[in-house]
Protein backbone atom coordinates (compact mmCIF):
# COMPACT_ATOMS: atom_id res chain seq x y z
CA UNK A 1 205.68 18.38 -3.40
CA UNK A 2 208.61 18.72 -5.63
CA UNK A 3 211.72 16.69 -4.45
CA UNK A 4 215.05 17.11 -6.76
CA UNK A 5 218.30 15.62 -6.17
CA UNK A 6 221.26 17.87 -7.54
CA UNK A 7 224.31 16.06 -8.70
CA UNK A 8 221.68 13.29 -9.34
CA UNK A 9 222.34 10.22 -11.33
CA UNK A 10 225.67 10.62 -13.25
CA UNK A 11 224.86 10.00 -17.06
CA UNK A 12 227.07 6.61 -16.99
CA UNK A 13 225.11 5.28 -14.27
CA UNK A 14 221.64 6.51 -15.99
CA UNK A 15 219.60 3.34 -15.75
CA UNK A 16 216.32 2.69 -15.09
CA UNK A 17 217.38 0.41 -12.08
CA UNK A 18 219.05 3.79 -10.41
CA UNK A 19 216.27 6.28 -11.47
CA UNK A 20 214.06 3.45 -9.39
CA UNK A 21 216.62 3.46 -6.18
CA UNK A 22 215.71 7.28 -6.41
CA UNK A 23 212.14 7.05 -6.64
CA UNK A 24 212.35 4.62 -3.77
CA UNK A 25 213.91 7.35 -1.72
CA UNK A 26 211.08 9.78 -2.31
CA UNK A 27 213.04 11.96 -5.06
CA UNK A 28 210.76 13.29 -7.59
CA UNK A 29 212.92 14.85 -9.62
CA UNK A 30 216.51 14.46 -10.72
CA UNK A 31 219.00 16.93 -12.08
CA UNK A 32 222.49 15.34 -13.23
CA UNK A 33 224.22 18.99 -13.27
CA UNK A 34 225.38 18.41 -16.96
CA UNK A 35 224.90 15.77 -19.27
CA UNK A 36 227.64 16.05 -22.25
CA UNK A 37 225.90 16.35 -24.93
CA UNK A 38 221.48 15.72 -26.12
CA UNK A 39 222.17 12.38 -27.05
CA UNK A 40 222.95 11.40 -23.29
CA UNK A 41 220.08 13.77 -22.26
CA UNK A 42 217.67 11.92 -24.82
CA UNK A 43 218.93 8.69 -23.20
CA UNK A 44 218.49 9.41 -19.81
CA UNK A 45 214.86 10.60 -19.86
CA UNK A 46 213.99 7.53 -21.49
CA UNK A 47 214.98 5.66 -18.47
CA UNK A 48 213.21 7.82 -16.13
CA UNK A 49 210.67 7.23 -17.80
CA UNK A 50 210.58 4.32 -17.12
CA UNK A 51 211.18 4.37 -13.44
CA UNK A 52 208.56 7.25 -13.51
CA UNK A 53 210.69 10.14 -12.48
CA UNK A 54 211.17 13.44 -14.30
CA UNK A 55 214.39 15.37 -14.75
CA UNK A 56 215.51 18.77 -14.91
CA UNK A 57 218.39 18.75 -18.02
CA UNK A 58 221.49 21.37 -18.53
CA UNK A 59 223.45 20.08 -21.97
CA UNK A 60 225.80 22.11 -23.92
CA UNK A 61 223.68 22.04 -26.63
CA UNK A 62 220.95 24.39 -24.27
CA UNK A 63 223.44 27.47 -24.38
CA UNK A 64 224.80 27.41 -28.09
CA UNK A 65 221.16 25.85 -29.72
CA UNK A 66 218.50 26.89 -27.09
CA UNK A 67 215.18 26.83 -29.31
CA UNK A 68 216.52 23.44 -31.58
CA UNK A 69 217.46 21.45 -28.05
CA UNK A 70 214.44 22.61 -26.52
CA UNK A 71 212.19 21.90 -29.36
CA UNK A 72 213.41 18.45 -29.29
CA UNK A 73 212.72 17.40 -25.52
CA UNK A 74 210.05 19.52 -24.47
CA UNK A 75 207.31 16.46 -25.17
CA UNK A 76 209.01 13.90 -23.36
CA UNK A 77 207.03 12.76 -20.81
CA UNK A 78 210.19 12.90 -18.41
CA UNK A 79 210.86 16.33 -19.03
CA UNK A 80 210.50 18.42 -16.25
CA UNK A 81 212.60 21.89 -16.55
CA UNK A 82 215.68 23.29 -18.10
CA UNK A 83 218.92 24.42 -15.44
CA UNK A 84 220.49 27.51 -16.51
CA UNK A 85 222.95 28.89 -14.11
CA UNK A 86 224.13 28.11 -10.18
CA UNK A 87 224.71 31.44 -8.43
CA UNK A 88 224.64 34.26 -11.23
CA UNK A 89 225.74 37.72 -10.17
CA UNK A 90 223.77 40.17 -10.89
CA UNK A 91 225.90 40.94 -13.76
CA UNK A 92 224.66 38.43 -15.56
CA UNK A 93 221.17 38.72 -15.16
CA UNK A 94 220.42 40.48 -18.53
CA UNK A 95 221.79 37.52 -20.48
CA UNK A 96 220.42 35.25 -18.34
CA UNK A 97 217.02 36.37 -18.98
CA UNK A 98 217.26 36.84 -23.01
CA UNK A 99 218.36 33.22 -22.68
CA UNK A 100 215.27 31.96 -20.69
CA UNK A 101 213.07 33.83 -22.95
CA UNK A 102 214.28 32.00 -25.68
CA UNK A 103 213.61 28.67 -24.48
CA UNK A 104 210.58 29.96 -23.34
CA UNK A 105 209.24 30.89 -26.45
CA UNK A 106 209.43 27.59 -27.63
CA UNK A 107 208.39 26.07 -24.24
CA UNK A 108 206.04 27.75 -22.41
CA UNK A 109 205.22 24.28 -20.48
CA UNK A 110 208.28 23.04 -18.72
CA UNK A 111 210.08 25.06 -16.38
CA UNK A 112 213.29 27.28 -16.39
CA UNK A 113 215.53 26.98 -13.53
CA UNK A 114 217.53 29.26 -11.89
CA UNK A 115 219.48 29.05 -8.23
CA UNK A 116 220.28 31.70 -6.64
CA UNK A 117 223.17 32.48 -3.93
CA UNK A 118 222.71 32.15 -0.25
CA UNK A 119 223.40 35.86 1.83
CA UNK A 120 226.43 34.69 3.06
CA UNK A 121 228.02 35.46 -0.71
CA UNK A 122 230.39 38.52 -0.64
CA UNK A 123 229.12 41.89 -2.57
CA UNK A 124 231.51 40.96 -5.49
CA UNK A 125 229.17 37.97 -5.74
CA UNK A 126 226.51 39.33 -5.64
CA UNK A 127 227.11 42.15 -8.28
CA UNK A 128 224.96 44.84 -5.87
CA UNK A 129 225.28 46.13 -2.46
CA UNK A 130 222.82 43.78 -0.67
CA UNK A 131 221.02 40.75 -0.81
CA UNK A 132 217.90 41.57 -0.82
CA UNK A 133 218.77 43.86 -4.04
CA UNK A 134 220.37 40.62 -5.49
CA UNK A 135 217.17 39.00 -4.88
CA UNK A 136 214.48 41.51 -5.86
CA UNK A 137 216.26 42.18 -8.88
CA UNK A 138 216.34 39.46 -10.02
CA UNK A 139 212.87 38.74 -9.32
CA UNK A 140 212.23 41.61 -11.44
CA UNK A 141 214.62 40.79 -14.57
CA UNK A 142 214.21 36.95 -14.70
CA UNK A 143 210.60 35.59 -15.57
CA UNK A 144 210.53 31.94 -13.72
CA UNK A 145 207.44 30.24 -12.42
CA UNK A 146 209.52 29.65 -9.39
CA UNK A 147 212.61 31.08 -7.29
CA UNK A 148 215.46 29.07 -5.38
CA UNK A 149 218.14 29.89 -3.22
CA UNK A 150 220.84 27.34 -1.63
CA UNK A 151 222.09 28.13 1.87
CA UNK A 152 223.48 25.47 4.03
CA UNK A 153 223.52 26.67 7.87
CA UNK A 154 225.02 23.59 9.88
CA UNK A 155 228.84 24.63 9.43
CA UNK A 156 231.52 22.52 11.33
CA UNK A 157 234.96 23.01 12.66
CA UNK A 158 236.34 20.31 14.22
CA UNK A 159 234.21 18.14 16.28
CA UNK A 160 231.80 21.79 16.79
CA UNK A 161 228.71 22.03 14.81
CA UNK A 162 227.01 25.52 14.36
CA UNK A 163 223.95 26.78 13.03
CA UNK A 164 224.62 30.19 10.46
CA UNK A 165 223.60 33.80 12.19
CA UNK A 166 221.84 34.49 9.26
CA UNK A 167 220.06 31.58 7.95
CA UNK A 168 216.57 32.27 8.89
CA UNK A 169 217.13 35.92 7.38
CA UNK A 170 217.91 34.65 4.52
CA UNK A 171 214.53 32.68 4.65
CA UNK A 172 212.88 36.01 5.66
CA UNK A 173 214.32 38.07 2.85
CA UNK A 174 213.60 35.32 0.11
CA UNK A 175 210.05 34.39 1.13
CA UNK A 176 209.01 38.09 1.70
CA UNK A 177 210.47 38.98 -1.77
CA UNK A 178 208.81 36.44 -3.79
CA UNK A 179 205.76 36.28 -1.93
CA UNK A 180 205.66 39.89 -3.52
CA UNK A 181 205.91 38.63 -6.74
CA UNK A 182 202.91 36.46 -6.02
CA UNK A 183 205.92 33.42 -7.23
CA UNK A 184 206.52 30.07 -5.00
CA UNK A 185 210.22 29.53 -4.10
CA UNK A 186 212.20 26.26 -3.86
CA UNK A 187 215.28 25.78 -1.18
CA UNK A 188 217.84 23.55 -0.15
CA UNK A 189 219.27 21.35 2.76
CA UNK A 190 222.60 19.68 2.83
CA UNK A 191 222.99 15.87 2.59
CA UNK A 192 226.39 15.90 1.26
CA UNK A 193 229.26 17.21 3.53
CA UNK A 194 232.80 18.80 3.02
CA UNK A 195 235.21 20.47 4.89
CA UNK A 196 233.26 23.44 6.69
CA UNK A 197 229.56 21.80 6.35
CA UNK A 198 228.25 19.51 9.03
CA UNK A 199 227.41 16.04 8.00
CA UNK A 200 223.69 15.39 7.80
CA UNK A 201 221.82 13.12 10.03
CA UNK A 202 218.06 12.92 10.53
CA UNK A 203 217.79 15.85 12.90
CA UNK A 204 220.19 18.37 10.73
CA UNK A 205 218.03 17.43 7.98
CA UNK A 206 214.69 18.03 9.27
CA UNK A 207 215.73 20.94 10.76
CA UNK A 208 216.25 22.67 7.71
CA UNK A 209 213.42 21.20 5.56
CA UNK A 210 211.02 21.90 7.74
CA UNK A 211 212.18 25.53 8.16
CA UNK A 212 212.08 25.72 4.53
CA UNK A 213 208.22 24.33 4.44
CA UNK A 214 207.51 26.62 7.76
CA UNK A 215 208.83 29.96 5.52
CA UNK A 216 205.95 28.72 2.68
CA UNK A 217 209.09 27.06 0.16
CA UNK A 218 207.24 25.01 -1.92
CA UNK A 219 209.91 22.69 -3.13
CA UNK A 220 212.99 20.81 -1.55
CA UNK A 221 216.14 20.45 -2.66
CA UNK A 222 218.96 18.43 -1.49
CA UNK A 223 222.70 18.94 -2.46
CA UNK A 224 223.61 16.87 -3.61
CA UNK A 225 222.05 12.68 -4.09
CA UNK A 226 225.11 11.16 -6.25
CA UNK A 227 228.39 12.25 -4.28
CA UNK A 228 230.63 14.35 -6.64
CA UNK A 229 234.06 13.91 -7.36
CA UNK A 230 235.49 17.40 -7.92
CA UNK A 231 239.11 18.48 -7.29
CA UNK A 232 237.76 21.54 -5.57
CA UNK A 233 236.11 20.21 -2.50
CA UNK A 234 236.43 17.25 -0.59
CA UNK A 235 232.44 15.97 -0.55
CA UNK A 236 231.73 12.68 0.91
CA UNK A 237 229.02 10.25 2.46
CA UNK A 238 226.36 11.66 0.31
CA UNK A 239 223.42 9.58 -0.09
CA UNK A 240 225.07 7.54 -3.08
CA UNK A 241 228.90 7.29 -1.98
CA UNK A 242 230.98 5.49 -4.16
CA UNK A 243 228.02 3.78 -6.47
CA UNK A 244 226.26 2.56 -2.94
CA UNK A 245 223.50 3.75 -0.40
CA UNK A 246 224.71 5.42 2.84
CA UNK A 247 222.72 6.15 5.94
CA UNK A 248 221.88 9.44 4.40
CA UNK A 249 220.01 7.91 1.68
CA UNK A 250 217.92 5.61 4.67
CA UNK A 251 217.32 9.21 6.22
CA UNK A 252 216.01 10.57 3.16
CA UNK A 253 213.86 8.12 2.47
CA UNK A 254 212.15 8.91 5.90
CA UNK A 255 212.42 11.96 5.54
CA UNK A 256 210.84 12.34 1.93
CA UNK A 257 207.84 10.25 3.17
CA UNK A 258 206.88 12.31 5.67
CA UNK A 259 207.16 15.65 3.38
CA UNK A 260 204.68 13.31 0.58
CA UNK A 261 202.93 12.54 4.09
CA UNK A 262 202.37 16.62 4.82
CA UNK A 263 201.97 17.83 1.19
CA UNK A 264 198.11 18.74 2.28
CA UNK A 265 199.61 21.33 4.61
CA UNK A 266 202.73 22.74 3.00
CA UNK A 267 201.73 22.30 -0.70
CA UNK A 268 199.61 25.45 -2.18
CA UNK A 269 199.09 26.57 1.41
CA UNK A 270 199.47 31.16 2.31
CA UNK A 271 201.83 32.19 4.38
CA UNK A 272 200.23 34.30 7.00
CA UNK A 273 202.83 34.63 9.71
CA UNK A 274 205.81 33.59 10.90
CA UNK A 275 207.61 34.43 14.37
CA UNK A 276 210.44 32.56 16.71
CA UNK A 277 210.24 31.80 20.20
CA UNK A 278 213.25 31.66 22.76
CA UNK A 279 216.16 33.37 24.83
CA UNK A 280 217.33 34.41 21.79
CA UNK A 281 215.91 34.53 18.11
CA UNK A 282 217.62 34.07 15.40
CA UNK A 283 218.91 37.56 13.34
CA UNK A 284 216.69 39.34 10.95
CA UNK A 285 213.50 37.33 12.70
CA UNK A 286 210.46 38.53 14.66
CA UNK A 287 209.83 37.43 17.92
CA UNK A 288 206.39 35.21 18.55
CA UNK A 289 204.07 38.21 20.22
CA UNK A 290 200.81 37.89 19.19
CA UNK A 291 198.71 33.81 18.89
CA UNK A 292 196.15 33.13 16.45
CA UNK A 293 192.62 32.35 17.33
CA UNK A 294 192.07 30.03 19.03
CA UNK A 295 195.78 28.79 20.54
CA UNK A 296 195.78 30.46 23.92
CA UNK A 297 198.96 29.31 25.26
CA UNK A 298 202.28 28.44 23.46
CA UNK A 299 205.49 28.17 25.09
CA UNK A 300 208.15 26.06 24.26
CA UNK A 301 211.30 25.19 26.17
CA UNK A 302 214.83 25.19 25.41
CA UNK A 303 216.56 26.60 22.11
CA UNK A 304 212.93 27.91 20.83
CA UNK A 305 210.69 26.93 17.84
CA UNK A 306 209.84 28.46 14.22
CA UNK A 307 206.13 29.18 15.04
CA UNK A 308 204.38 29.15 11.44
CA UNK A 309 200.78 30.03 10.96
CA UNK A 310 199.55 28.75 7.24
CA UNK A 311 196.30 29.12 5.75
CA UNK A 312 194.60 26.90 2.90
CA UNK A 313 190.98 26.79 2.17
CA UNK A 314 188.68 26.75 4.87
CA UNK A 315 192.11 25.41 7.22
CA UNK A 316 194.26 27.27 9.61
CA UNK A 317 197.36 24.96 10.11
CA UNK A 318 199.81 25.90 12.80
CA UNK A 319 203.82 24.62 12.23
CA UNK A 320 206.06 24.36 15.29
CA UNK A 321 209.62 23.70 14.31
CA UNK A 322 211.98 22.90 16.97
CA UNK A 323 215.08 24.66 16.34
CA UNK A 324 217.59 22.75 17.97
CA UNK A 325 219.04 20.62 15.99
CA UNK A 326 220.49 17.89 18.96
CA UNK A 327 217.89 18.10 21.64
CA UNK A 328 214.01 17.65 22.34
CA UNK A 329 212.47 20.38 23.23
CA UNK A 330 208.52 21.15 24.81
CA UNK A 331 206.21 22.86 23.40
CA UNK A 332 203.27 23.70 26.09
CA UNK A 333 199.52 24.63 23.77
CA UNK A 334 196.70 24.94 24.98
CA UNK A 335 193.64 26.23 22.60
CA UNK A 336 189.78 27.58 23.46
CA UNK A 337 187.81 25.34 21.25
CA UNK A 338 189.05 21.76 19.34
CA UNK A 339 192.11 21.57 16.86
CA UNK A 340 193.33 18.71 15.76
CA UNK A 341 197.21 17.46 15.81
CA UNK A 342 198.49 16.28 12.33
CA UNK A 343 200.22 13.68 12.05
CA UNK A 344 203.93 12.63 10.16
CA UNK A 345 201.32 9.78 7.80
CA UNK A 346 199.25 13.53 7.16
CA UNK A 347 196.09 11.85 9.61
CA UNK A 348 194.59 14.04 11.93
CA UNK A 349 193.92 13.40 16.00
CA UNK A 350 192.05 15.36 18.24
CA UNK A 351 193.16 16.79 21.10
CA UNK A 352 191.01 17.82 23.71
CA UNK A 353 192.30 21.04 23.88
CA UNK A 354 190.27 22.83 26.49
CA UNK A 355 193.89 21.58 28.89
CA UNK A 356 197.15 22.51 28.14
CA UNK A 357 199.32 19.94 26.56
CA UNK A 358 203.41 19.28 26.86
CA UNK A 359 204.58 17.48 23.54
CA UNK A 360 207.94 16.60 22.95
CA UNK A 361 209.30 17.65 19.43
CA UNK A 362 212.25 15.91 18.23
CA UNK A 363 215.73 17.23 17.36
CA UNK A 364 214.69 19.90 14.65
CA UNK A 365 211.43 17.96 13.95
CA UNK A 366 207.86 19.76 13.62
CA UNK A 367 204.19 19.55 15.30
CA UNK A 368 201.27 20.85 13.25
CA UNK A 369 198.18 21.75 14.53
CA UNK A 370 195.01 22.29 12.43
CA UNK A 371 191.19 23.96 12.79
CA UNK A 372 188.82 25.75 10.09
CA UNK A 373 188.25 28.98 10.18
């Protein structure tokens, strides 16, 4: 499972003792933002390739000599994509795409990266009249191997932390549109707060990667590793703060094992379904109505679950995801013949499943369940 870092390791820091400190976290890939010119990019890669990490590189030299720059780096064994833009309107698609296709014809290997905005942007960002118009077209105008989007839904005011109305839309409408495409998409969580955007813990963050994973993304992204220093907004306590490791960066590395853990379920798996339980569902969501064979009973109690099923092979894998971000919740299954519960190290227990169960799912944490067809 891809793991990249944005605002990774800042170009004066690029050594192969921090590209290890990353690894050891569970990053797989690492994306600076900008490097100033090849020269840095040249020496960075050779010191995560050391570390054995790959990066994803953005240099001036990419926009004014896109085939020469490319032609350079595109055998180094660090390489692993070229960044483009952050949050293009659709204005700038057109360009955008004659520029890929230029580094694509020399490169048809390495990736081209793209991120996309988040459907809280306003219509002047987004250039059309709705996001899912953002989106599809520039499904349709861009060729990538992949898709991302960045939204970060735990906003704060004060001392009050809220989850976004339309965060799991905005999982809905990107999943369903590049699902179309027959493309994977990548998405974000926050692990770097400002003014507005709740600071991470352990339960903030699983709650949004393992939404992410539940909606079929098939690579996570964390704004940002390094903390930036930008006039512009106030970040701080990112996992690197000030040159050293917070308690972020001891979350993360939890957190990243368990996502290497699950890579058998999430990685390369179908989406076949996915539904909410609860008082209230989120916007734009569908409401859990029918079970798959052979789960006869699935209730949960309190805030409500993402209820994922995923298929892969001869496997049926069913992904509970506790939505509330500060609280346990229940989750009452019972099934007709044997499943088996998987577990955060990716082994499998049975459960005798012929009785109904009560398992207590941490603060936006995840149970997964798993049977052949």
């Amino acid at each position: 499972m891809p793991i990249l870092g944005w605002y990774g390791i800042p170009e004066n820091e690029a050594t192969v003792e921090r590209f290890t400190e990353m690894k050891e976290a569970g990053f797989t890939l690492n994306f600076t933002h900008s490097f100033s010119d090849a020269d840095k990019v040249a020496s960075a890669l050779d010191m995560a390739q050391k570390a054995g990490m790959k990066i994803v590189i953005r240099c001036p030299e990419l926009g004014t000599e896109p085939e020469n720059t490319t032609h350079r780096f595109m055998e180094h064994p660090a390489l692993a994509g070229y960044f483009f833009r952050d949050e293009p309107s659709a204005k700038d698609f057109s360009s955008l795409s004659t520029w890929v296709k230029r580094v694509q014809s020399v490169d048809d290997k390495n990736f081209c990266y793209i991120n996309l905005l988040p459907n809280y942007a306003t219509i002047e960002q987004l250039g059309v009249d709705t996001y899912r118009e953002y989106v599809n077209k520039f499904i349709h105008e861009v060729p990538l191997s992949f898709y991302s989007f960045d939204n970060y839904p735990l906003t704060q005011t004060g001392l009050k932390v809220s989850l976004r109305d339309g965060w799991y839309e905005n999982l809905e409408i990107f999943s369903d549109e590049a699902r179309k495409a027959g493309k994977p998409f990548w998405a974000f969580a926050l692990t770097t707060p400002r003014t507005g955007l709740a600071v991470p813990n352990l339960g903030r963050l699983r709650l949004q990667v393992y939404s992410n994973l539940a909606y079929g993304a098939q690579g996570i992204q964390y704004f940002t590793y390094w903390t930036p220093s930008t006039p512009k907004y106030d970040f701080h306590d990112g996992p690197i703060y000030n040159g050293k490791r917070t308690s972020v960066y001891d979350d993360l590395t939890i957190l990243n094992n368990e996502i290497k853990n699950l890579s058998g379920v999430f990685l390369g798996t179908n989406v076949v379904s996915v539904a909410h339980t609860g008082e209230i569902i989120p916007k734009g969501t569908k409401r859990l109505s029918e079970l798959p064979v052979p789960i006869q009973v699935l209730e949960t109690i309190g805030e409500g679950a993402v209820v994922s099923l995923l298929e892969k092979g001869e496997n049926k894998f069913l992904v509970v995801v506790n939505r509330d971000y500060i609280e346990s919740t229940e989750l009452h299954i019972k099934a007709s013949e044997k499943i088996k519960r998987v577990n955060k190290d990716g082994s499998l227990t049975d459960i005798r499943s012929q009785k109904e169960k009560s398992i207590k799912i941490g603060p936006g944490d995840v149970e997964i369940f798993v049977w052949e067809k």
